[in-house]
Structures are given as C-alpha cells and as structure tokens.
Protein backbone atom coordinates (compact mmCIF):
# COMPACT_ATOMS: atom_id res chain seq x y z
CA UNK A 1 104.45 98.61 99.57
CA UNK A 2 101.31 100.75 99.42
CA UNK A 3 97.98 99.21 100.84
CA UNK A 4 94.34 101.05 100.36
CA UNK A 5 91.01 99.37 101.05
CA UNK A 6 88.01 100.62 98.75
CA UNK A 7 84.62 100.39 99.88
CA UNK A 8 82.61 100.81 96.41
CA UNK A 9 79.86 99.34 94.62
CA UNK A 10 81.73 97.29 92.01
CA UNK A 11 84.62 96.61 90.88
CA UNK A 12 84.71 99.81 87.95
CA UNK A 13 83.68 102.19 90.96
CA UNK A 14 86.78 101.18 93.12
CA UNK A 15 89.13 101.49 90.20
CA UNK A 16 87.47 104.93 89.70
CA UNK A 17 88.15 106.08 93.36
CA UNK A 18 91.89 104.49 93.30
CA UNK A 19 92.67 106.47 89.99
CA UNK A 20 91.37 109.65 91.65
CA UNK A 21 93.92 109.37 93.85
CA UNK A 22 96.54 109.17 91.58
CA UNK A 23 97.45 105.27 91.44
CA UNK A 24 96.86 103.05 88.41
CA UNK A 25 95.33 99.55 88.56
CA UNK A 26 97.69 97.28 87.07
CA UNK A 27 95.37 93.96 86.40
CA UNK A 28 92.88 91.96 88.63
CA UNK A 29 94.36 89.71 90.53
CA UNK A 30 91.36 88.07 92.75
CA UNK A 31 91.65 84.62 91.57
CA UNK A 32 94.92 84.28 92.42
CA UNK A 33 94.32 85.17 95.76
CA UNK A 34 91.42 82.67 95.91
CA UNK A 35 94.30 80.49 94.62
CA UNK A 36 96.33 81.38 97.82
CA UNK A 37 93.75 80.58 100.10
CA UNK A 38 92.03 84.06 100.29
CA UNK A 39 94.13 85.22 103.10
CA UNK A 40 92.31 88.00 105.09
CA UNK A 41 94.56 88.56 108.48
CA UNK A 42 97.47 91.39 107.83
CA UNK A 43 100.86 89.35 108.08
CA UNK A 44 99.46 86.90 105.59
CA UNK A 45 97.72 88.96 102.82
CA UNK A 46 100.78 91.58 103.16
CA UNK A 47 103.06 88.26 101.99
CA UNK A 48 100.98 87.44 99.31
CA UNK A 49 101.27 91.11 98.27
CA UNK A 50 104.41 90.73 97.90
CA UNK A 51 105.04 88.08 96.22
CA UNK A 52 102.18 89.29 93.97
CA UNK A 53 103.62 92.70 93.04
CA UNK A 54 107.16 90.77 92.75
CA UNK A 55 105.77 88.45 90.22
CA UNK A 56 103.70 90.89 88.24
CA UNK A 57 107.39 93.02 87.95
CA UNK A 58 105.59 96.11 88.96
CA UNK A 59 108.07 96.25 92.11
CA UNK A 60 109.90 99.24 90.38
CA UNK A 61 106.80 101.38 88.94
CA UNK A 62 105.72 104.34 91.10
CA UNK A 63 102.21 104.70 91.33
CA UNK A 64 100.97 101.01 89.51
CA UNK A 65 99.41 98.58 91.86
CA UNK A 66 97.13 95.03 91.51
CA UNK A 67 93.54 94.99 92.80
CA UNK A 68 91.51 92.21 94.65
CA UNK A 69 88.15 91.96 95.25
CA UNK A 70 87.86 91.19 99.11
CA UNK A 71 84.27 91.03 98.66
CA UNK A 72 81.92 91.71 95.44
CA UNK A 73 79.82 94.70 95.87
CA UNK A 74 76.40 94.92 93.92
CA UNK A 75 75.15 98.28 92.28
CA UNK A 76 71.64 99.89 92.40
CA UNK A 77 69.74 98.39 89.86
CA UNK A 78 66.32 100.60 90.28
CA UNK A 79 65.22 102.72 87.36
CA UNK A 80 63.41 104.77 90.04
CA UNK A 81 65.17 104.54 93.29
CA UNK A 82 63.09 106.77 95.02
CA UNK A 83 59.55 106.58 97.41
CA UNK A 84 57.52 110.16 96.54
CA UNK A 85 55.25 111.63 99.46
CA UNK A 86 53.23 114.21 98.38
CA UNK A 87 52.38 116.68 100.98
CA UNK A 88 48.80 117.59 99.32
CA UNK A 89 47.60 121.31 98.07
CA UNK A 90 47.84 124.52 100.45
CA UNK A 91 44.31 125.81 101.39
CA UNK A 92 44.13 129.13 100.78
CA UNK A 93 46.89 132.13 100.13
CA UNK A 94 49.86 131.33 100.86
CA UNK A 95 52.30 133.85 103.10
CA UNK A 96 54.92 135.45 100.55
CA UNK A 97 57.64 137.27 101.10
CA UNK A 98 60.71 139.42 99.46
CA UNK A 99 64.21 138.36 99.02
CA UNK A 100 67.45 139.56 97.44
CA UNK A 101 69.71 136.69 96.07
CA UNK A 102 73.17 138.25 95.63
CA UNK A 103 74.72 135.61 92.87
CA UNK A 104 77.99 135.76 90.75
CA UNK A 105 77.66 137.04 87.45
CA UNK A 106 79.67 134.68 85.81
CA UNK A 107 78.29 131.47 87.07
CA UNK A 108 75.08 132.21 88.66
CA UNK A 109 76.65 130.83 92.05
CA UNK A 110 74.45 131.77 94.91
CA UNK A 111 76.67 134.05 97.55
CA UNK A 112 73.85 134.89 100.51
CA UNK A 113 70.64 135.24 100.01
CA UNK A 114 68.99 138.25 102.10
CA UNK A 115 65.63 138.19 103.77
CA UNK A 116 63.41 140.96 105.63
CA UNK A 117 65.59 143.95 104.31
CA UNK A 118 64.61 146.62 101.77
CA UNK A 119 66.50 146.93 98.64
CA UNK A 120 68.92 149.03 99.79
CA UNK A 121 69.89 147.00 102.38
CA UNK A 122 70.57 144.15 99.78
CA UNK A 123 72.86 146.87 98.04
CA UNK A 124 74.66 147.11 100.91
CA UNK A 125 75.56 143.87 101.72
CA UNK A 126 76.30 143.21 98.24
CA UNK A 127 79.13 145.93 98.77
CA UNK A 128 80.40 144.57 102.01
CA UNK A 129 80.62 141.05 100.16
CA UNK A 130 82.97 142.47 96.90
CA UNK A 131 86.23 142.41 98.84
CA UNK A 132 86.23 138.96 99.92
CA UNK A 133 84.14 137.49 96.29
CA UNK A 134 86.44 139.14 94.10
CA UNK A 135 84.24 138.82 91.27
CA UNK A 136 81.18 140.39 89.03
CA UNK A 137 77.85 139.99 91.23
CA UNK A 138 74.56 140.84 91.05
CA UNK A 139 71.35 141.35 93.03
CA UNK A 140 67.45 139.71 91.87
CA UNK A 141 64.98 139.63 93.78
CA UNK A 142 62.72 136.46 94.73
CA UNK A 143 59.45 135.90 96.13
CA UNK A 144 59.77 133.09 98.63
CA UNK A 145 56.90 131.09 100.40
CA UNK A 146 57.25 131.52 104.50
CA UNK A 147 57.05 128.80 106.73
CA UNK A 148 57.45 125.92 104.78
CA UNK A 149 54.26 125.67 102.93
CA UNK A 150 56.21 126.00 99.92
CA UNK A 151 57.11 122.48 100.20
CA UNK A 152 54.95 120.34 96.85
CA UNK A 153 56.43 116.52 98.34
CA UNK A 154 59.20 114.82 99.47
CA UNK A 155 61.81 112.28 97.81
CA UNK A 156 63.37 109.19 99.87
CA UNK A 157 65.81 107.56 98.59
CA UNK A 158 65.39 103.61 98.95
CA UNK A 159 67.76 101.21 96.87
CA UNK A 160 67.18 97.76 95.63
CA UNK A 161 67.29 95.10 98.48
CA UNK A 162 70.34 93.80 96.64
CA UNK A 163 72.59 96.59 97.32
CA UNK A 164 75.24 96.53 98.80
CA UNK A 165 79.09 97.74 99.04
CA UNK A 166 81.59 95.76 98.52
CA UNK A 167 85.27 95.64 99.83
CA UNK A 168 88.25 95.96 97.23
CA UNK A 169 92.09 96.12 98.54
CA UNK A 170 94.61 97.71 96.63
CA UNK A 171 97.95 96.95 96.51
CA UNK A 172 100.65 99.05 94.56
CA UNK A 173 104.35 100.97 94.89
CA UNK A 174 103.74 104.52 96.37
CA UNK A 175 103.75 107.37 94.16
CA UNK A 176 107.39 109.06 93.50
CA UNK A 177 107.65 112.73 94.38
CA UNK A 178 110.26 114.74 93.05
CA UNK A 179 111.79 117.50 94.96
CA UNK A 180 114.51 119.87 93.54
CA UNK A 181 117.00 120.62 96.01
C-alpha cells in the first residue's frame, strides 16, 4: 500500500499534484472515513486504508488510489491579490549604461547577460558559450538603468485572510514498473 500526503489548496489542486506524479484518484472517500471515526494516528488510518482499497477492489490496479480530505483547504479568492508601493519619479537623469544580452535564437531564452565590456568582448563570450549551448544565439544590446533607480514600484503579494492549505492523504497500489530481463 502506497501512502502520500498533499498539502494543496483544494481538493482539484491535490488531485492535480497526485496525477503529476503518475497515480490516478480513484473516488473520494472522506465521508467514509468520517464514518470510521476520522482516524488520524498511523496504525489506525493505515487499517482503514486497507480495508478501504479492499472494498473499493482497487487492491490489484497499479497506480489507482482513494483520496481523503484530512483537512479542507480554502483557495485565494482576491481578484487583486496584491499591495502596490510605488517608489515615486527619479529627479533628474538617470545613470545609463550598455549591455550585451546573448539570447537563443530560437526561443529568445536569456544565456548571460554582459555588462561593462565593449562589443567585442560580448562577441567573445558569445563564442566561448557555443560549445556548451549547442544552439543558434545571438547578441542585442540594452541600455540598462545603474543602481537601482530603474525600479517604477513594488508588488507584495497578500492573500485573502481566508486562505489557507489544506491537508489531503492519498492512498493507492504503487505504480508497476516493468523491467526486461
């Protein structure tokens, strides 16, 4: 018998995070273990597991488990879950200065962005980088604001007071791996 506890914030999200693992929820089975006297401590829960997973006849299915919901979790309910600081206007010029992005041609990934070189330093580096990226890159250059006055305001996250996580136990067969020896 195969035992995972969830920590998500409902019900949908833990059967998300067991199924990205592999496993399939079977059904629900919460109210019958509110039925059994919601038994928390190890010995006891693992017998109700058992006889769970032996009446659901699941005992012989790899990878298909039951789920209970130790404790409900409650999502984020906040259209804007966010406080916004704004750090006011710059007085004055502010300091600039030149930088190469190297990025991957196919998907505009960022590889290293250079700083305080001339261009052919960038060149350079974009050379020594080839071997180990393996893949189509190019150089543009960027004008970046020094010191930190670039920054416009900050974001903080803050969540409804009626968040929180909740605790969700699966219980399930493990999953069968095939070897061929």
């Amino acid at each position: 018998m195969l035992r995972i506890d969830v920590e998500a914030h409902s019900y949908e999200e833990a059967v998300k995070i067991i199924e990205s693992k592999g496993y399939k929820v079977w059904r629900n089975i919460t109210m019958s273990w509110k039925r059994a006297g919601s038994p928390i401590l190890d010995k006891d829960f693992d017998s109700f597991a058992k006889k769970q997973i032996k009446s659901s006849r699941i005992k012989d299915l790899p990878g298909i488990g039951l789920m209970v919901t130790i404790m409900n979790g409650r999502k984020d309910r906040r259209y804007r879950p966010y406080i916004y600081t704004d750090s006011g206007r710059p007085k004055g010029r502010l300091p600039m200065e030149r930088c190469y992005e190297i990025r991957k041609a196919d998907d505009d990934e960022l590889i290293v962005l250079v700083t305080g070189t001339t261009r052919k330093k960038a060149i350079k580096v974009a050379k020594e980088l080839m071997p180990e990226v393996k893949a189509d890159l190019y150089i543009e250059i960027v004008y970046r604001i020094k010191d930190g006055n670039g920054i416009v305001g900050t974001l903080e996250y803050s969540p409804s007071p009626s968040t929180k996580i909740g605790r969700y136990v699966f219980i399930g067969n493990e999953l069968s791996t095939f070897s061929n020896k």
